[in-house]
PDB file of N, CA and C in Angstrom:
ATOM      1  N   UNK A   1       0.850  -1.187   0.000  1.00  0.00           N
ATOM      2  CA  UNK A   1       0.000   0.000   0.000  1.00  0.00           C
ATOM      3  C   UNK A   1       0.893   1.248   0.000  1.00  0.00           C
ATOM      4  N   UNK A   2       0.745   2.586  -0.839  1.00  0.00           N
ATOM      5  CA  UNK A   2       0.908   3.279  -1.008  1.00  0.00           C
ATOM      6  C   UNK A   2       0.602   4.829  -0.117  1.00  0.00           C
ATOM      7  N   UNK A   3       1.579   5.260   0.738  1.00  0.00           N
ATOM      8  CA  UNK A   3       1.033   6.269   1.813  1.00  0.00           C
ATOM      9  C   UNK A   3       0.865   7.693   1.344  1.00  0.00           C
ATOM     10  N   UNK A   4      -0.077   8.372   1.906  1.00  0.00           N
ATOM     11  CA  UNK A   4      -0.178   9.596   1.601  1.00  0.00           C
ATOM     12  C   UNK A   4       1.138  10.121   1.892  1.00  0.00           C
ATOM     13  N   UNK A   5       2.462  10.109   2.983  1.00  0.00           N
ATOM     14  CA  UNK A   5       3.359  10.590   2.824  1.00  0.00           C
ATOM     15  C   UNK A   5       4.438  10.392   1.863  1.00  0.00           C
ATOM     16  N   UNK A   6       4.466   9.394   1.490  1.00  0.00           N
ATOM     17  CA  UNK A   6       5.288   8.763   0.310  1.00  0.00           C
ATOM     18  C   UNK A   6       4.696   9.623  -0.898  1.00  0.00           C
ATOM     19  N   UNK A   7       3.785   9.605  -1.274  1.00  0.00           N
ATOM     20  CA  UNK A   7       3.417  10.285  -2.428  1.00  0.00           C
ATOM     21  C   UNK A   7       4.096  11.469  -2.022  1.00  0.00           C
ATOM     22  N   UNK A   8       4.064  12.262  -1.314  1.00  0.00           N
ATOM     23  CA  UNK A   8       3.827  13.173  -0.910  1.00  0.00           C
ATOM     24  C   UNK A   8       5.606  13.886  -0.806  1.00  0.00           C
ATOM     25  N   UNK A   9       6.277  13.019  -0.438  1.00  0.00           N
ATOM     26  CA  UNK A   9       7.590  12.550  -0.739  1.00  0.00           C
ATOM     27  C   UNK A   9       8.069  12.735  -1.964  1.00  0.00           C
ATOM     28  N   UNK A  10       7.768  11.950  -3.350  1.00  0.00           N
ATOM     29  CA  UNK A  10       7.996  11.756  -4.248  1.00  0.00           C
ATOM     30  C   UNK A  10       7.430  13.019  -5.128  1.00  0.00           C
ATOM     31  N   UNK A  11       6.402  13.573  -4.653  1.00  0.00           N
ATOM     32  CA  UNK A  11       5.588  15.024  -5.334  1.00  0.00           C
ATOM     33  C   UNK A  11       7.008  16.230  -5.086  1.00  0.00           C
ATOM     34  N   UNK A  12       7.559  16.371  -3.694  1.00  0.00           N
ATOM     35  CA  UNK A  12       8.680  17.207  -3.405  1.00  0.00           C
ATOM     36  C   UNK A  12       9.499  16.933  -4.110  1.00  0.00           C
ATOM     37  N   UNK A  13      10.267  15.255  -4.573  1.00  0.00           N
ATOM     38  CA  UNK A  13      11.140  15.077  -5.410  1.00  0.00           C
ATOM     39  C   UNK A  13      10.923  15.800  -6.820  1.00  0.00           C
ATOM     40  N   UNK A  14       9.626  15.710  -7.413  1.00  0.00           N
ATOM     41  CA  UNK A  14       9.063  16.416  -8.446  1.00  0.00           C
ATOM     42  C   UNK A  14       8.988  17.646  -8.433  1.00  0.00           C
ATOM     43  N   UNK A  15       9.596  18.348  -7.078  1.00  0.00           N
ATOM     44  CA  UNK A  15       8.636  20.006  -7.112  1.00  0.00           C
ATOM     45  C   UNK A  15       7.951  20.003  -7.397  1.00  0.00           C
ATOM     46  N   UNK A  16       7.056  19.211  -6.951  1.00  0.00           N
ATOM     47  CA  UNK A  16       5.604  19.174  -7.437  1.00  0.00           C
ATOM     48  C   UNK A  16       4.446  20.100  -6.317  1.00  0.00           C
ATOM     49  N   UNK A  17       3.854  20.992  -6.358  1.00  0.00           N
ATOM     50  CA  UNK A  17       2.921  21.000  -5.050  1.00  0.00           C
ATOM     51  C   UNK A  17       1.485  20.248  -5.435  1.00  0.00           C
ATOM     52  N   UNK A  18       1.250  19.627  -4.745  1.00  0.00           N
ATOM     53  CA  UNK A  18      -0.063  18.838  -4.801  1.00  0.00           C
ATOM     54  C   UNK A  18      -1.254  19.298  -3.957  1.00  0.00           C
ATOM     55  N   UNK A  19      -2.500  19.342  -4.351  1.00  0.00           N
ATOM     56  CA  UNK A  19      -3.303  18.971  -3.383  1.00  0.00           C
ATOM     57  C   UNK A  19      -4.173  17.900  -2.536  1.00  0.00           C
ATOM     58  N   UNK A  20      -4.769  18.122  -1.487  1.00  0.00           N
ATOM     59  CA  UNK A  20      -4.711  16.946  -0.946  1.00  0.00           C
ATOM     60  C   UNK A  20      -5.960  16.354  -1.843  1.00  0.00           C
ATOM     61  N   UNK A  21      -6.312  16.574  -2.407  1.00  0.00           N
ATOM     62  CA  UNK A  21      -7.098  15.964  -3.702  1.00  0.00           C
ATOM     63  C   UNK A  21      -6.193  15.338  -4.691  1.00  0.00           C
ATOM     64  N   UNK A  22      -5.411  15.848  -5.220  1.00  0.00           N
ATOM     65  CA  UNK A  22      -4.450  16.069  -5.808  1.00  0.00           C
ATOM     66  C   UNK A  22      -3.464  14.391  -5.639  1.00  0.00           C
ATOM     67  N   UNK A  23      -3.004  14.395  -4.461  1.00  0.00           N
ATOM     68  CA  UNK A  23      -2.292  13.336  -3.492  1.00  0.00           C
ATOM     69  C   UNK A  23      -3.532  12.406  -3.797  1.00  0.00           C
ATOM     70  N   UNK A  24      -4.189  12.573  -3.290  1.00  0.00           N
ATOM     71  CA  UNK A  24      -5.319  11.009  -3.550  1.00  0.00           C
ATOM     72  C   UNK A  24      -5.356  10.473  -4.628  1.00  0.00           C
ATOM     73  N   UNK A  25      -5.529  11.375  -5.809  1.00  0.00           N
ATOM     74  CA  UNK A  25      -5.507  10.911  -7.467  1.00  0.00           C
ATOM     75  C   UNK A  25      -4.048  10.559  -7.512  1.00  0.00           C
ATOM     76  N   UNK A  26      -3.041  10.576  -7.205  1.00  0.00           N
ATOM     77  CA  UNK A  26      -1.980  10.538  -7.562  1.00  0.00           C
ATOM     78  C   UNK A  26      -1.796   9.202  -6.939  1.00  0.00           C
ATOM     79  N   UNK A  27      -1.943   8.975  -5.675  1.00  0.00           N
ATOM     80  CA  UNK A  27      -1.769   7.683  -5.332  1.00  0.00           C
ATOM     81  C   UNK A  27      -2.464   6.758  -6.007  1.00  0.00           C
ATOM     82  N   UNK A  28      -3.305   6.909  -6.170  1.00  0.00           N
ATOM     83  CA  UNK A  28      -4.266   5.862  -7.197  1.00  0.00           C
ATOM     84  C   UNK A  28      -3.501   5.495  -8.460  1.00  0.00           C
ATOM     85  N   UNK A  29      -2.984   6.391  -8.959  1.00  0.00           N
ATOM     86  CA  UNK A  29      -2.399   6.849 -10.088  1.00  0.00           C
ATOM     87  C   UNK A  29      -0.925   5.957  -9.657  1.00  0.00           C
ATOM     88  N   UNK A  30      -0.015   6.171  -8.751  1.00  0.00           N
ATOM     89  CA  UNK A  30       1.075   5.414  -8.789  1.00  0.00           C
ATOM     90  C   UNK A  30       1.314   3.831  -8.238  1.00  0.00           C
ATOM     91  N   UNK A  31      -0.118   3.219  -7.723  1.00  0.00           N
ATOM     92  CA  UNK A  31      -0.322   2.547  -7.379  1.00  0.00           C
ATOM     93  C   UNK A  31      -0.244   1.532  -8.497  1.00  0.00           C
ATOM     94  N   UNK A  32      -0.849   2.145  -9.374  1.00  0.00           N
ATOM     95  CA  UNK A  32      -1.403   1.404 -10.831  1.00  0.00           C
ATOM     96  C   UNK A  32       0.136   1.000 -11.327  1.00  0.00           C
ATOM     97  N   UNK A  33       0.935   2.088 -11.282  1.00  0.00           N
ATOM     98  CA  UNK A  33       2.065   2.115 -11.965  1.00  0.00           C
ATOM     99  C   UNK A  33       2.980   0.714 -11.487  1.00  0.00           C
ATOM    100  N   UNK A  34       2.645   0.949 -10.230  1.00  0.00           N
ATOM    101  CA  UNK A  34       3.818   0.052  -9.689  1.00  0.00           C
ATOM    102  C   UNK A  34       3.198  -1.022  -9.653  1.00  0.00           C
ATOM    103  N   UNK A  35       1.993  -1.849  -9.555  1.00  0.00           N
ATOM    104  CA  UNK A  35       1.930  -3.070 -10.558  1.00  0.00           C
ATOM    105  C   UNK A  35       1.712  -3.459 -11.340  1.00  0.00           C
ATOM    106  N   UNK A  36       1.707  -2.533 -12.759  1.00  0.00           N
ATOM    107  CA  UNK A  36       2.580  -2.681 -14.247  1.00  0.00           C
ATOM    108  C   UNK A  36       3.970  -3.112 -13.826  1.00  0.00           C
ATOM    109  N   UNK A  37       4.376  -2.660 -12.895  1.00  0.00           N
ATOM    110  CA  UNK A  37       6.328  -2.958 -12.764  1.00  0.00           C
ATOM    111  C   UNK A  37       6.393  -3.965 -12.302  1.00  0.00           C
ATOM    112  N   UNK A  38       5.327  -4.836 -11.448  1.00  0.00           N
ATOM    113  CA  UNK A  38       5.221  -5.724 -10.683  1.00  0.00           C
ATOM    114  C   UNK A  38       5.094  -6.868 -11.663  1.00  0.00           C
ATOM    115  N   UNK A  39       4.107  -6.734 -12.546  1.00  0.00           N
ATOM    116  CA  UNK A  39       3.675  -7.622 -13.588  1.00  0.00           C
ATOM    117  C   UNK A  39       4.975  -8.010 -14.671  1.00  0.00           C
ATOM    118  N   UNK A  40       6.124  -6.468 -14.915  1.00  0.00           N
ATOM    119  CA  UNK A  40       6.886  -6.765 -15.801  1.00  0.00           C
ATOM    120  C   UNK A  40       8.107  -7.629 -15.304  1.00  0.00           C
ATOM    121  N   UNK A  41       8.365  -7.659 -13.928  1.00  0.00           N
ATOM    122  CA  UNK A  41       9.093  -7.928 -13.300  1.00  0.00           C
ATOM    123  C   UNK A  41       9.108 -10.039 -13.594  1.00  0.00           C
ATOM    124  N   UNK A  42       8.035 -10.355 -13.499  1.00  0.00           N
ATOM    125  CA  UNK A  42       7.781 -11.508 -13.771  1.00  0.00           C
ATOM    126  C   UNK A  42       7.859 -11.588 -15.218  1.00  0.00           C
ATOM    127  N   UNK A  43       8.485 -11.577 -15.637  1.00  0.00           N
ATOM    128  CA  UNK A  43       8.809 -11.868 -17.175  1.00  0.00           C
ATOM    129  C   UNK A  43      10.278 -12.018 -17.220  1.00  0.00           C
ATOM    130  N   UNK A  44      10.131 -13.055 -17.921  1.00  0.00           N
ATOM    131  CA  UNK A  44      12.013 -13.464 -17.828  1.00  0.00           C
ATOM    132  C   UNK A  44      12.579 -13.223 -18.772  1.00  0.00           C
ATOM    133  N   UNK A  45      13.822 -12.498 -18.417  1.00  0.00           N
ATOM    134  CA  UNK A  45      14.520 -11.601 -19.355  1.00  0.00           C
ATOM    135  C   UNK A  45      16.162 -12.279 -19.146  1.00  0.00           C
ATOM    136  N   UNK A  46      15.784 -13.846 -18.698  1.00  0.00           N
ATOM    137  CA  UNK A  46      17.526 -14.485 -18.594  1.00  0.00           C
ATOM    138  C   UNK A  46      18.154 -14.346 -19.888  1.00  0.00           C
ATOM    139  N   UNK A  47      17.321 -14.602 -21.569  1.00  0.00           N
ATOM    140  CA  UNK A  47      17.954 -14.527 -22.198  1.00  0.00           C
ATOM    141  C   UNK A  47      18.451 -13.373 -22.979  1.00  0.00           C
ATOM    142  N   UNK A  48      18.004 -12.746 -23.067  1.00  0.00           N
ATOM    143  CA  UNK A  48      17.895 -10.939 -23.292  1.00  0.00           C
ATOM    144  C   UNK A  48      19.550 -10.493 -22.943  1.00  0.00           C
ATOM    145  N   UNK A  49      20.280  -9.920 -24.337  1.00  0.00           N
ATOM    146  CA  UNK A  49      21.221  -9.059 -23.541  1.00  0.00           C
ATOM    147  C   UNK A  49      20.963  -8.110 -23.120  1.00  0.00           C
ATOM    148  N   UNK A  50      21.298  -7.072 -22.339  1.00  0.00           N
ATOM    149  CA  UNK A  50      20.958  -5.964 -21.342  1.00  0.00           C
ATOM    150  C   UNK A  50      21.493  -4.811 -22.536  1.00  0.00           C
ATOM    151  N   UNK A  51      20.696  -3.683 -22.592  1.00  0.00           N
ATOM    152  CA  UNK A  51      21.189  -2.299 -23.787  1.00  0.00           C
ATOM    153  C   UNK A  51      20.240  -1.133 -23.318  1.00  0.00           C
ATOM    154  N   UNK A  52      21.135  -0.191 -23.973  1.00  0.00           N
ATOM    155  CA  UNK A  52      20.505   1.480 -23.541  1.00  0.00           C
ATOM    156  C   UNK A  52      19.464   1.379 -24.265  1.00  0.00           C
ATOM    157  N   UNK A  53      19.386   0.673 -26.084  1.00  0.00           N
ATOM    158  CA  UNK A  53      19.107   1.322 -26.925  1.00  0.00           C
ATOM    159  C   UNK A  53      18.157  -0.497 -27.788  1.00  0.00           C
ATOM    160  N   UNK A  54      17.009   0.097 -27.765  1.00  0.00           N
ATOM    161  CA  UNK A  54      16.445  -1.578 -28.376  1.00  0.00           C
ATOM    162  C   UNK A  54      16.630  -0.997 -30.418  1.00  0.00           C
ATOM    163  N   UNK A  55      16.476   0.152 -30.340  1.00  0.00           N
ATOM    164  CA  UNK A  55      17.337   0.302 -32.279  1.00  0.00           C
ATOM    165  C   UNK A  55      18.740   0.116 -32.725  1.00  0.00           C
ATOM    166  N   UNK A  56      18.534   0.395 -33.495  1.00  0.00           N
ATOM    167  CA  UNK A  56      20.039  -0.579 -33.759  1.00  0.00           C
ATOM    168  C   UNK A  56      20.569   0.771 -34.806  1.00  0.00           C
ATOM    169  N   UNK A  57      19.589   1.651 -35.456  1.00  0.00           N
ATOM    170  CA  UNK A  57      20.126   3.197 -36.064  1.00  0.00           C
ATOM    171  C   UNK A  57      21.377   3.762 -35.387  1.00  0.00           C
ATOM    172  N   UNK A  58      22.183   4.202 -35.306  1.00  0.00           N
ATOM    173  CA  UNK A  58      22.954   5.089 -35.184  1.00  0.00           C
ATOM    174  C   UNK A  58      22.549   6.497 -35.561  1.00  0.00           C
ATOM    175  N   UNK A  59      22.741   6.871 -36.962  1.00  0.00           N
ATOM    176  CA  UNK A  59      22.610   8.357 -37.485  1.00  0.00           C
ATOM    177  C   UNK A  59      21.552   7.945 -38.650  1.00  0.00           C
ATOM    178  N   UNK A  60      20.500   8.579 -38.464  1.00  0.00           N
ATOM    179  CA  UNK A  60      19.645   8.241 -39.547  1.00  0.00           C
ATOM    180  C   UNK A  60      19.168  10.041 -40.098  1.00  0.00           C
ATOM    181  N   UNK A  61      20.230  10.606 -40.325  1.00  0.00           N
ATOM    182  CA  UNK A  61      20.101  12.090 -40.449  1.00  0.00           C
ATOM    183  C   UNK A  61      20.092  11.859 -41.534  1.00  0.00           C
ATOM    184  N   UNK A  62      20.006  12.777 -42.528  1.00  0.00           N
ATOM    185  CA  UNK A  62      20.337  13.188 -44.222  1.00  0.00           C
ATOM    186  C   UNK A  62      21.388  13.756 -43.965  1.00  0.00           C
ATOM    187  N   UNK A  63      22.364  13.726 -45.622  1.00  0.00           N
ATOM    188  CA  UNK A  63      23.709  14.533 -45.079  1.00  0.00           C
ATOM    189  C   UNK A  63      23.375  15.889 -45.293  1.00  0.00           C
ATOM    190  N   UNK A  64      24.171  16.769 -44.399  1.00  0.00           N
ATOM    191  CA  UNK A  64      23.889  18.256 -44.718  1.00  0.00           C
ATOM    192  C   UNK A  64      24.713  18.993 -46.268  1.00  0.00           C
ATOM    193  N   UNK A  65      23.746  18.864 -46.699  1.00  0.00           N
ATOM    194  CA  UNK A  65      24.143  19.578 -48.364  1.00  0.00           C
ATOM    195  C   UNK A  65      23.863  21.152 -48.257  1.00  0.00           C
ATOM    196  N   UNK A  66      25.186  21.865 -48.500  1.00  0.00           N
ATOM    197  CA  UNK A  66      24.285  22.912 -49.120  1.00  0.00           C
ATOM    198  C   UNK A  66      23.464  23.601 -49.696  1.00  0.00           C
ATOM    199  N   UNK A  67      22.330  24.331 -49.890  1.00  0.00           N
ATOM    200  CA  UNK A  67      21.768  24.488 -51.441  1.00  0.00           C
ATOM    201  C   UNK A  67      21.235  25.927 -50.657  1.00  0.00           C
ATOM    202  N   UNK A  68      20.375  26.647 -51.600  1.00  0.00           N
ATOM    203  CA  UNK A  68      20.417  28.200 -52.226  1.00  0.00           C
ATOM    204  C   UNK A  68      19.684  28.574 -50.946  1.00  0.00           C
ATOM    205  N   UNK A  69      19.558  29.838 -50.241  1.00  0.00           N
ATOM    206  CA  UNK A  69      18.214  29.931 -49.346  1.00  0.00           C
ATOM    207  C   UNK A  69      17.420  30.769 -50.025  1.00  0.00           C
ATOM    208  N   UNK A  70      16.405  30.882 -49.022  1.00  0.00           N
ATOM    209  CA  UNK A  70      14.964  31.465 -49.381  1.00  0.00           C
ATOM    210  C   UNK A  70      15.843  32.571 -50.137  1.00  0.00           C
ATOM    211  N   UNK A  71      14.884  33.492 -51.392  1.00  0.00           N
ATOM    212  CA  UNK A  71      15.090  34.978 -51.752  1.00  0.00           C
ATOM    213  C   UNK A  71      14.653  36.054 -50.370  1.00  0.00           C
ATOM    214  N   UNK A  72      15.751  36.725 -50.208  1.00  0.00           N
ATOM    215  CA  UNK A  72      15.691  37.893 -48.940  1.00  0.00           C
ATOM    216  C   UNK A  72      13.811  38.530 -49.170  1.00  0.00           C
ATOM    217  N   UNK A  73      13.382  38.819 -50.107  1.00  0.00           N
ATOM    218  CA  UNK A  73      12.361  39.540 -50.812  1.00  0.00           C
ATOM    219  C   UNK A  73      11.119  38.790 -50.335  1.00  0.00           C
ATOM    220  N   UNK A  74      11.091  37.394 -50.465  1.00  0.00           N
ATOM    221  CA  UNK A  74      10.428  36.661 -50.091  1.00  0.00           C
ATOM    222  C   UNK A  74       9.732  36.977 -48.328  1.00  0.00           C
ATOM    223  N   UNK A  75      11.396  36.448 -47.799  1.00  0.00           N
ATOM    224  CA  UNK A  75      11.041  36.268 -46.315  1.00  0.00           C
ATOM    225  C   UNK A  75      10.492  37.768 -46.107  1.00  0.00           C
ATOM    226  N   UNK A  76      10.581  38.561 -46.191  1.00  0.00           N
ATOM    227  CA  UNK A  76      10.848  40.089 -45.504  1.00  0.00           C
ATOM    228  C   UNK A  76       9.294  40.463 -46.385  1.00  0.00           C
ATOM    229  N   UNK A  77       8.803  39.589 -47.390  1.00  0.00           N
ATOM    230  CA  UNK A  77       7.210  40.066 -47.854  1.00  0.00           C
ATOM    231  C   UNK A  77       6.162  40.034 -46.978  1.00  0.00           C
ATOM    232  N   UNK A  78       6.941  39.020 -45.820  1.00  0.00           N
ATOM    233  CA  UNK A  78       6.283  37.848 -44.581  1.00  0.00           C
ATOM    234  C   UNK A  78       6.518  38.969 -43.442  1.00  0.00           C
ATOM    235  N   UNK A  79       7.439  39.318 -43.152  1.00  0.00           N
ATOM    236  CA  UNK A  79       7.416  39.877 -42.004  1.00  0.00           C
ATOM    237  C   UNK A  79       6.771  41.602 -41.745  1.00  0.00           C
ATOM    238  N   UNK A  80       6.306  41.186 -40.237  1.00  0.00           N
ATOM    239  CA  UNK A  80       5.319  42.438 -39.759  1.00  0.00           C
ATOM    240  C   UNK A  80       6.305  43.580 -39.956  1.00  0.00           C
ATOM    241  N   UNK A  81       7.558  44.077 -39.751  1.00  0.00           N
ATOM    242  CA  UNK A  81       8.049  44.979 -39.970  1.00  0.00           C
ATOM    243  C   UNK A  81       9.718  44.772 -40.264  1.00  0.00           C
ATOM    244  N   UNK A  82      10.207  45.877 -41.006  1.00  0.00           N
ATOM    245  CA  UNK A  82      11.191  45.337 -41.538  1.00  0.00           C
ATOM    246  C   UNK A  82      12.112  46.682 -41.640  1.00  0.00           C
ATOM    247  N   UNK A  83      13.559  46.655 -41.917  1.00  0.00           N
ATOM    248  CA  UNK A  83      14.439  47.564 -41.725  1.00  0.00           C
ATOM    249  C   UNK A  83      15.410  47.278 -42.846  1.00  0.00           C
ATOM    250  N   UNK A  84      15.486  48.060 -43.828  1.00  0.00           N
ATOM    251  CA  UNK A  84      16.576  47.515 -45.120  1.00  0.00           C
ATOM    252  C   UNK A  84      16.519  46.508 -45.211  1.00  0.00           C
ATOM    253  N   UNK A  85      17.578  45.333 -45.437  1.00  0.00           N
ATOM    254  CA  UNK A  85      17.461  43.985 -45.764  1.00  0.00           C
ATOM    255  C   UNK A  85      16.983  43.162 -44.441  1.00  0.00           C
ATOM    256  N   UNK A  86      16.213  43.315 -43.419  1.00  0.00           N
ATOM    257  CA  UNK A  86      16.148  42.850 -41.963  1.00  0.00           C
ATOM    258  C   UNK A  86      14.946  43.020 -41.444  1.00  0.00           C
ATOM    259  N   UNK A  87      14.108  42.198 -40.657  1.00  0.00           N
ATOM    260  CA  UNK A  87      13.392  41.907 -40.312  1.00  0.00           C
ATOM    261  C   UNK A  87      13.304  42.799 -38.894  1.00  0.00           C
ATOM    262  N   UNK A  88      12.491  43.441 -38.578  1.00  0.00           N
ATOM    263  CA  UNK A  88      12.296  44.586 -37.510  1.00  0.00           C
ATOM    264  C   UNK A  88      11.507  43.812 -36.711  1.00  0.00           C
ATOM    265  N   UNK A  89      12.326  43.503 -35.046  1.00  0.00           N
ATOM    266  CA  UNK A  89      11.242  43.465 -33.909  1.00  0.00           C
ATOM    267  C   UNK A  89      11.220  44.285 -33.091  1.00  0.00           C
ATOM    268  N   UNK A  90      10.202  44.295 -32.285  1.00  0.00           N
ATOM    269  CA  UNK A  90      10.349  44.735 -31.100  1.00  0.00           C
ATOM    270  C   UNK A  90      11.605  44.697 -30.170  1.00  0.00           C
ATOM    271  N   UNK A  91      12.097  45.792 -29.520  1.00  0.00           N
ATOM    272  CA  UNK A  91      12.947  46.263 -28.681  1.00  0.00           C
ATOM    273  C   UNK A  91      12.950  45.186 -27.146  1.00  0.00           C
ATOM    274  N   UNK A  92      14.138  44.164 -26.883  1.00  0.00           N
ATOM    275  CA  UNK A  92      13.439  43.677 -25.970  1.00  0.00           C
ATOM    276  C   UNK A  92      14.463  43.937 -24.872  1.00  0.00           C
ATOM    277  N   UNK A  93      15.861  44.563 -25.010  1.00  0.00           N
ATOM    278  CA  UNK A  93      16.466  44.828 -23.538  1.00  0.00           C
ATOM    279  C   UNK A  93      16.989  46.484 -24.003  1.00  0.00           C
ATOM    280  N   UNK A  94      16.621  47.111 -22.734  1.00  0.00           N
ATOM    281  CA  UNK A  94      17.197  48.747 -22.643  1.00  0.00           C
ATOM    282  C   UNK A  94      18.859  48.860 -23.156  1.00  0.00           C
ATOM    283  N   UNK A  95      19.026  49.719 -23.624  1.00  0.00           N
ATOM    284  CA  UNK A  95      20.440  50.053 -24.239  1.00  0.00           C
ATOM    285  C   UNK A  95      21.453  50.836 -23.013  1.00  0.00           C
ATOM    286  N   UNK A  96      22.555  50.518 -23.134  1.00  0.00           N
ATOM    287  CA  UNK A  96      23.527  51.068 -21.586  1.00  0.00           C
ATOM    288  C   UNK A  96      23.268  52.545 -21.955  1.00  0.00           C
ATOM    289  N   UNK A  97      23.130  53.718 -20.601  1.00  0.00           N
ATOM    290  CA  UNK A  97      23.257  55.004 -20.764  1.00  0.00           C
ATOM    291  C   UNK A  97      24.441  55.369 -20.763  1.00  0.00           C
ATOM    292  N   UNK A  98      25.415  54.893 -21.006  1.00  0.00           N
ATOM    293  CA  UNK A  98      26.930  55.791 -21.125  1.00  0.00           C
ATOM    294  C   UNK A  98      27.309  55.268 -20.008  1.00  0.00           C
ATOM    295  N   UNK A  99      27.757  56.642 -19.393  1.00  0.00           N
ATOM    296  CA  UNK A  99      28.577  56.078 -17.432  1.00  0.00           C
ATOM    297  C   UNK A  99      27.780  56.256 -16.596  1.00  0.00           C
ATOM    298  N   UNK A 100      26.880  56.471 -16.521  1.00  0.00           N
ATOM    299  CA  UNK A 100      25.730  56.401 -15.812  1.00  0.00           C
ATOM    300  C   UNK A 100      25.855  54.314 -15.638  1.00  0.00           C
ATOM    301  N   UNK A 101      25.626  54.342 -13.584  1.00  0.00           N
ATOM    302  CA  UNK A 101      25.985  53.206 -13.471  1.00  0.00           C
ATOM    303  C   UNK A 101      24.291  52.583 -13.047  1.00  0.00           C
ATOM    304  N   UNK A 102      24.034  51.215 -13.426  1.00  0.00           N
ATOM    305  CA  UNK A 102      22.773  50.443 -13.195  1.00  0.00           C
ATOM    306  C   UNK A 102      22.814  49.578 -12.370  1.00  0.00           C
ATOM    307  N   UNK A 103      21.730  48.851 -11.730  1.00  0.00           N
ATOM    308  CA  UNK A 103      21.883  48.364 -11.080  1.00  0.00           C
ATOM    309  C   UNK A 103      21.408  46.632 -11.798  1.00  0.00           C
ATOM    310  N   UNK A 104      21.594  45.666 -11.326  1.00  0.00           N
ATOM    311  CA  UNK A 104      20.633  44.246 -11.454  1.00  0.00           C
ATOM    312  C   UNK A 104      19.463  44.420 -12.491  1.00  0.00           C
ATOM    313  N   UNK A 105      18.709  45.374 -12.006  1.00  0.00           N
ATOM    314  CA  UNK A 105      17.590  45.204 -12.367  1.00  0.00           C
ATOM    315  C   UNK A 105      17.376  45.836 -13.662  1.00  0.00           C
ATOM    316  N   UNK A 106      18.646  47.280 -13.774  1.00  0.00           N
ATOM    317  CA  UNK A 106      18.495  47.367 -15.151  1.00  0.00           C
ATOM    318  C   UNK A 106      17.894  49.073 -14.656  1.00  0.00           C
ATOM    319  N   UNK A 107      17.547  49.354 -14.020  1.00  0.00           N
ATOM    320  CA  UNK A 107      17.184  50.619 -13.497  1.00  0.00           C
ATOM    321  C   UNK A 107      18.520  51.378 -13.083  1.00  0.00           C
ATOM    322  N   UNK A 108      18.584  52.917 -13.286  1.00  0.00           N
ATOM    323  CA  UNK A 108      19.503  53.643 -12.792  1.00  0.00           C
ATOM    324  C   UNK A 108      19.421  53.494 -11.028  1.00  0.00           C
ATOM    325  N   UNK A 109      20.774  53.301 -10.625  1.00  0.00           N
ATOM    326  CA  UNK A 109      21.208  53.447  -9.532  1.00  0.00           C
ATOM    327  C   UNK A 109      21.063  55.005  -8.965  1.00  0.00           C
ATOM    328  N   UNK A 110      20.609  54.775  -7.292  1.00  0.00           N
ATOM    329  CA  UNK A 110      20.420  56.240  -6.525  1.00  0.00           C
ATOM    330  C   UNK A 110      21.944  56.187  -6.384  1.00  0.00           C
ATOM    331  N   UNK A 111      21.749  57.471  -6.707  1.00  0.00           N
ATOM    332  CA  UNK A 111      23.479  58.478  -6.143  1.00  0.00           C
ATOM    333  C   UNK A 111      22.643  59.879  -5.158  1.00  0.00           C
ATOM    334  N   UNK A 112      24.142  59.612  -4.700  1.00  0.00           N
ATOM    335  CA  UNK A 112      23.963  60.331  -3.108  1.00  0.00           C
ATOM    336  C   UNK A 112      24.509  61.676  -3.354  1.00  0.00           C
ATOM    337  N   UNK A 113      23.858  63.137  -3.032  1.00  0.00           N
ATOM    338  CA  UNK A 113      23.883  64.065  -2.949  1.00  0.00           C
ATOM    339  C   UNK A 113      25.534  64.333  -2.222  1.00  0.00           C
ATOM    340  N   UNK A 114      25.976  65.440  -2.389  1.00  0.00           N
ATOM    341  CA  UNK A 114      27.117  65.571  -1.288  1.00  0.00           C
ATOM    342  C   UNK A 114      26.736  67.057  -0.663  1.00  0.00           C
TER     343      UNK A 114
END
């Protein structure tokens, strides 16, 4: 039998937060699991060699060929906004103010009066 703390255990291993609803379905839920494992366990695997990998593929990639890309004209017909040959987004980190010093967060640092 399967304890509400054990689950409960194994949910922390997950960072999981659960509720105690949550924990109930789950035990039900890993209960099941573990006798599927129980069931596989009884199956004899004396003759079986032991492997990471039950395929036998290695690299089943295509080779990388060069060939032509898209026309610039094309892609850039597609995009919402665009800048000479370049695709225009949105602005997503503030630009340094010179010597003006920042902090972490990216906000100007308080300086102290003298």
């Amino acid at each position: 039998m399967l304890t509400e703390e054990e689950v409960r255990h194994v949910a922390r291993l997950a960072r999981l937060g659960l509720t105690d609803e949550e924990v109930e379905v789950m035990r039900g839920q890993m209960l099941d699991v573990l006798q599927y494992i129980e069931i596989l366990q009884q199956v004899d695997t004396s003759s079986v060699e032991p492997t990471a990998q039950i395929l036998r593929h290695l690299n089943v990639a295509r080779q990388d060929e060069p060939r032509p890309s898209w026309p610039v004209e094309d892609i850039l017909s597609n995009a919402p906004g665009r800048e000479d040959a370049f695709i225009r987004v949105p602005m997503v980190l503030e630009e340094s103010r010179g010597d003006e010093e920042t902090t972490a967060e990216g906000t100007d640092a308080e300086t102290e009066e003298s």
